[in-house]
N, C-alpha and C. Protein backbone atom coordinates (compact mmCIF):
# COMPACT_ATOMS: atom_id res chain seq x y z
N UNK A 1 140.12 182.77 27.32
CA UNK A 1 141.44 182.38 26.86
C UNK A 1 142.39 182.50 28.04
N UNK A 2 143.31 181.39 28.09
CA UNK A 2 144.11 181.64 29.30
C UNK A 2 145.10 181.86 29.15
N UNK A 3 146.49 182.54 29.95
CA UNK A 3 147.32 183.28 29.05
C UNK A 3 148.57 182.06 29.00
N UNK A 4 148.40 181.23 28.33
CA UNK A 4 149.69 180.21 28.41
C UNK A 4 150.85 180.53 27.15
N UNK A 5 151.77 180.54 27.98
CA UNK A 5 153.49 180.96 27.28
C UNK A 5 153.34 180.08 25.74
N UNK A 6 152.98 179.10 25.39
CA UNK A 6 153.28 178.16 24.29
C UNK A 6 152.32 179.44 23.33
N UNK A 7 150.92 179.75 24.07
CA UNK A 7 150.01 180.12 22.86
C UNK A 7 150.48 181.35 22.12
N UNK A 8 151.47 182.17 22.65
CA UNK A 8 152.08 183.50 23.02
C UNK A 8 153.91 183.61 21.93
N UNK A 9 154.20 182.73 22.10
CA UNK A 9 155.67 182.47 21.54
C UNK A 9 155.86 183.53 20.23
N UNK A 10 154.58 183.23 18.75
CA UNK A 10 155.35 184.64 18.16
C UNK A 10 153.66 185.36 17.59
N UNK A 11 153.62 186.36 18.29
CA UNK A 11 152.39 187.02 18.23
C UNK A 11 151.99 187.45 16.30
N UNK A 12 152.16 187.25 15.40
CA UNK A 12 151.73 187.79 14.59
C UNK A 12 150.38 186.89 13.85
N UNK A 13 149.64 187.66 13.66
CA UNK A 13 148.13 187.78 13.24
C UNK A 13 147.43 187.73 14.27
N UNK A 14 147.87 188.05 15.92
CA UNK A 14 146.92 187.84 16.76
C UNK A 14 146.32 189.24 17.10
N UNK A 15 145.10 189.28 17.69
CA UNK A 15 144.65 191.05 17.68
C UNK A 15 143.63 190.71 18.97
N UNK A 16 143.50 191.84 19.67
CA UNK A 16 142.67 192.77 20.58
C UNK A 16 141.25 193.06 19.90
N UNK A 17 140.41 192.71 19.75
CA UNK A 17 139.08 193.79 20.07
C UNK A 17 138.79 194.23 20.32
N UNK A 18 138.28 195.97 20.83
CA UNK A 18 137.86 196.31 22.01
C UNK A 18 136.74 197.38 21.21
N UNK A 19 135.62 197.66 22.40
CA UNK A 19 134.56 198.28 21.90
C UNK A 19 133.86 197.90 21.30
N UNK A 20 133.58 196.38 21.46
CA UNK A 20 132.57 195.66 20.76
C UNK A 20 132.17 193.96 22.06
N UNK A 21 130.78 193.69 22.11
CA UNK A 21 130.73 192.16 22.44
C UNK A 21 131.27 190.94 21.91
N UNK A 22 131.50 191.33 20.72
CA UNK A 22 131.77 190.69 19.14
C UNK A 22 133.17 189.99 19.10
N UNK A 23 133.44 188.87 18.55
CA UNK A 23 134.69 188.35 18.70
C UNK A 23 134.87 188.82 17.06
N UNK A 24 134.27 189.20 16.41
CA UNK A 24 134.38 188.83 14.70
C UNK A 24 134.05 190.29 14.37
N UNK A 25 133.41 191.08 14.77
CA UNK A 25 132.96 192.51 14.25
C UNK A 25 132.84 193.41 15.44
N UNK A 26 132.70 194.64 14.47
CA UNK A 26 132.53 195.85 15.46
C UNK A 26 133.78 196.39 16.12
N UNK A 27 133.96 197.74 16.99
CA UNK A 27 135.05 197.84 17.67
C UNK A 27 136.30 198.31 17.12
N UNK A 28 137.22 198.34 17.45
CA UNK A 28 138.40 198.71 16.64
C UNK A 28 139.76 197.50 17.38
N UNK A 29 140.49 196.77 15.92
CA UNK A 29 141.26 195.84 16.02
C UNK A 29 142.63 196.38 16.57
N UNK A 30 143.07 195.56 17.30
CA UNK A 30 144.48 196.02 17.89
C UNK A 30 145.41 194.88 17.82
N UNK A 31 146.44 195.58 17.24
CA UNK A 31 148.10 193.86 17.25
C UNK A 31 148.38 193.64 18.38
N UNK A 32 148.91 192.85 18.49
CA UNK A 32 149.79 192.54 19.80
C UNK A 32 151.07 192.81 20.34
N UNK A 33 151.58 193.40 20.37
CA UNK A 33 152.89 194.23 20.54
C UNK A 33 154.00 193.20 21.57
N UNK A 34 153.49 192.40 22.24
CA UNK A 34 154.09 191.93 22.98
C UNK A 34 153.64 191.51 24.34
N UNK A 35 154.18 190.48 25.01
CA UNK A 35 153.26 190.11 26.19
C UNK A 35 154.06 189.74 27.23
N UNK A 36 154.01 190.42 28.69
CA UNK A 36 154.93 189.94 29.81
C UNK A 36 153.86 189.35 30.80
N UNK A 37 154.46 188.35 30.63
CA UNK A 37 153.76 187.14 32.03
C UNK A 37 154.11 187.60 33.32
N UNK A 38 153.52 186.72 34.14
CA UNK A 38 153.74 186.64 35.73
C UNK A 38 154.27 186.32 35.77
N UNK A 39 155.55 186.23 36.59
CA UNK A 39 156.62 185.94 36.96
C UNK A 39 156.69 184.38 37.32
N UNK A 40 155.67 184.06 38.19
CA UNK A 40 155.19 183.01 39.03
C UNK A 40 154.19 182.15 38.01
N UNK A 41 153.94 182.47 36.83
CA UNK A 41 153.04 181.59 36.37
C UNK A 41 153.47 180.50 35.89
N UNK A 42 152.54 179.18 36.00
CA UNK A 42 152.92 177.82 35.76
C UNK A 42 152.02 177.41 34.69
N UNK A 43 152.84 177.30 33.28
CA UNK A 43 152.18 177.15 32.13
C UNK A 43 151.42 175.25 32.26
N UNK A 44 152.45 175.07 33.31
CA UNK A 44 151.32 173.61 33.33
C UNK A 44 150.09 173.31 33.55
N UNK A 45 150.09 174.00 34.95
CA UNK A 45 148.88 174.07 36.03
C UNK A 45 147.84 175.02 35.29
N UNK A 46 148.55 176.07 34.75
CA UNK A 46 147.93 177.63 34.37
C UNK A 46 147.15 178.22 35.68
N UNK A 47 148.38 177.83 36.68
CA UNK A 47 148.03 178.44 37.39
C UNK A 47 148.58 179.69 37.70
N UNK A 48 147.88 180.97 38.09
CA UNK A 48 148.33 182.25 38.27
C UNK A 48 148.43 183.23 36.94
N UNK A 49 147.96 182.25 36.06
CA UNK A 49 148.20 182.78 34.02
C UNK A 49 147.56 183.92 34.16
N UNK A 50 148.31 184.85 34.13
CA UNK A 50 147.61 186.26 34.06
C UNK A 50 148.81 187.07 33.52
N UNK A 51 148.52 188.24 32.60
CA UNK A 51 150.05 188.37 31.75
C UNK A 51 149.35 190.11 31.72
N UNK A 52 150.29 190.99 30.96
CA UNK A 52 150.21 192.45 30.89
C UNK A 52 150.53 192.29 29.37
N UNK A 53 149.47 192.63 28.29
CA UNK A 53 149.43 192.73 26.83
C UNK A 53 149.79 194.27 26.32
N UNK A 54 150.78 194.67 25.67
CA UNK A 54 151.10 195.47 24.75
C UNK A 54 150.51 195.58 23.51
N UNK A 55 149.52 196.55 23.42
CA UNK A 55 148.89 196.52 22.25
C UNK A 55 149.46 197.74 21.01
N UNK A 56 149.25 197.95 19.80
CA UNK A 56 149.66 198.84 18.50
C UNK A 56 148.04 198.73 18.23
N UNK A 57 147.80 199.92 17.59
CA UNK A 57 147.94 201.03 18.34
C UNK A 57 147.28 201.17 20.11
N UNK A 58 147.51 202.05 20.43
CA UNK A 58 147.06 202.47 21.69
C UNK A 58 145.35 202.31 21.32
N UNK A 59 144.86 201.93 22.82
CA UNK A 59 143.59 202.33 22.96
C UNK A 59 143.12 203.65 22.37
N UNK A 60 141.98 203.69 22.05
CA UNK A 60 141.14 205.48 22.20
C UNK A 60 140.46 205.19 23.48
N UNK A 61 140.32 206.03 24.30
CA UNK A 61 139.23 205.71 25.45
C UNK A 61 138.16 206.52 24.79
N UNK A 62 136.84 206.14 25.04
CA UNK A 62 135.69 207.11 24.77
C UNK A 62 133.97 206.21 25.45
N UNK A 63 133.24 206.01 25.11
CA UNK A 63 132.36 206.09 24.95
C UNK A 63 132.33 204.33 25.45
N UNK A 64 132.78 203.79 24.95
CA UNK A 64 132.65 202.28 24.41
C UNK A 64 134.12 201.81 24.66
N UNK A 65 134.90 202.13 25.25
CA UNK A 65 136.04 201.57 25.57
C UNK A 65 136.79 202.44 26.96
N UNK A 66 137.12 201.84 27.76
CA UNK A 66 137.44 202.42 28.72
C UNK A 66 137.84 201.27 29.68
N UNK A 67 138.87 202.17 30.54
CA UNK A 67 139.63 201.44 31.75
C UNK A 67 138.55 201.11 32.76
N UNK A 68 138.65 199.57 33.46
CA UNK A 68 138.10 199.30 34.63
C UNK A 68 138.47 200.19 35.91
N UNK A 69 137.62 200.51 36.66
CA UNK A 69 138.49 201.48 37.96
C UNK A 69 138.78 200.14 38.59
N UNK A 70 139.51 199.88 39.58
CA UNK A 70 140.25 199.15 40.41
C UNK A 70 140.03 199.99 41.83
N UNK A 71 139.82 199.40 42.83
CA UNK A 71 139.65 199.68 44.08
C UNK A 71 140.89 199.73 44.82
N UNK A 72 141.18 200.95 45.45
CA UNK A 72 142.24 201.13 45.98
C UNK A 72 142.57 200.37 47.70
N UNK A 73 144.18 199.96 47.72
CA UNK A 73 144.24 199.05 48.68
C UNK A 73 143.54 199.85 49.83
N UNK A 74 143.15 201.37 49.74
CA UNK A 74 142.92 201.99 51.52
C UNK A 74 141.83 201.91 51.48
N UNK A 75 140.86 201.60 50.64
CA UNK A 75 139.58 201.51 50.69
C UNK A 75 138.76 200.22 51.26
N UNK A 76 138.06 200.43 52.21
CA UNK A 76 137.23 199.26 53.05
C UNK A 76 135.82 198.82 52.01
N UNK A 77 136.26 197.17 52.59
CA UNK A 77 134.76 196.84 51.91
C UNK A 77 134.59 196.13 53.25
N UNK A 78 132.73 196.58 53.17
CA UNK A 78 132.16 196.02 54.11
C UNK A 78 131.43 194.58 54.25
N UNK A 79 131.56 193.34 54.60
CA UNK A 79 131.07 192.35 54.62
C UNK A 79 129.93 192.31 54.16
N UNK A 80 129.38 191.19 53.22
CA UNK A 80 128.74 191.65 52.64
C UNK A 80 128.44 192.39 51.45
N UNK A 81 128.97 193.13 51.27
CA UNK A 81 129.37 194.37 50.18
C UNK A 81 128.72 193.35 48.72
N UNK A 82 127.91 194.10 47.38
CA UNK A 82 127.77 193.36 46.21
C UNK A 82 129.29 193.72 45.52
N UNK A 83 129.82 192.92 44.74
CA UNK A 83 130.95 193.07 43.97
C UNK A 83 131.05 192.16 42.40
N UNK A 84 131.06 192.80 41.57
CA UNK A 84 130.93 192.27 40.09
C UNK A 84 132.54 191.81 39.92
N UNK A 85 132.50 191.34 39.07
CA UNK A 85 133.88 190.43 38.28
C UNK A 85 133.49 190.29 37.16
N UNK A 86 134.14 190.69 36.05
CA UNK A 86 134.11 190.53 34.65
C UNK A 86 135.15 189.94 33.84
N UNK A 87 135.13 189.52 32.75
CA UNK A 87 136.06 188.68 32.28
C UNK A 87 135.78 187.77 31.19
N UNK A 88 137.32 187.41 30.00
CA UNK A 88 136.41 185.94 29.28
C UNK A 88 137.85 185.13 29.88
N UNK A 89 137.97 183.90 29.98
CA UNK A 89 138.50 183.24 30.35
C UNK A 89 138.32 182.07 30.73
């Protein structure tokens, strides 16, 4: 899903999944609380569509749900290096 401003306008009945592969089951459902775009994003192109989602309730972290670590800017990668990317989009 890509994050375009039109699809976004008034969030109700839309929800989060998380803790599941499942678009339909499993996991625990989350509302949408609200959504701030990129500043720079171009709902035409969709280019740069990448937004910061406010969810109700809060995550639980545990077992089956949890934050990606992110690599910090002082940290070197070496040419070469394997590197995963995850995502639906």
């Amino acid at each position: 899903m890509c994050c375009r401003e039109q699809d976004y306008k008034g969030t109700c009945g839309l929800y989060i999944r998380v803790g599941s592969s499942s678009f339909q089951s499993g996991g625990t459902k989350h509302d949408i609380a609200g959504v701030i775009y990129y500043p720079q994003m171009n709902s035409s192109t969709l280019r740069m569509d990448i937004a910061v989602i406010k969810v109700y309730p809060d995550f639980e972290l545990g077992e089956s749900v949890m934050p990606v670590p992110l690599q910090s800017q002082d940290d070197e990668v070496a040419p070469g290096t394997l590197a995963y990317s995850l995502g639906w989009g």
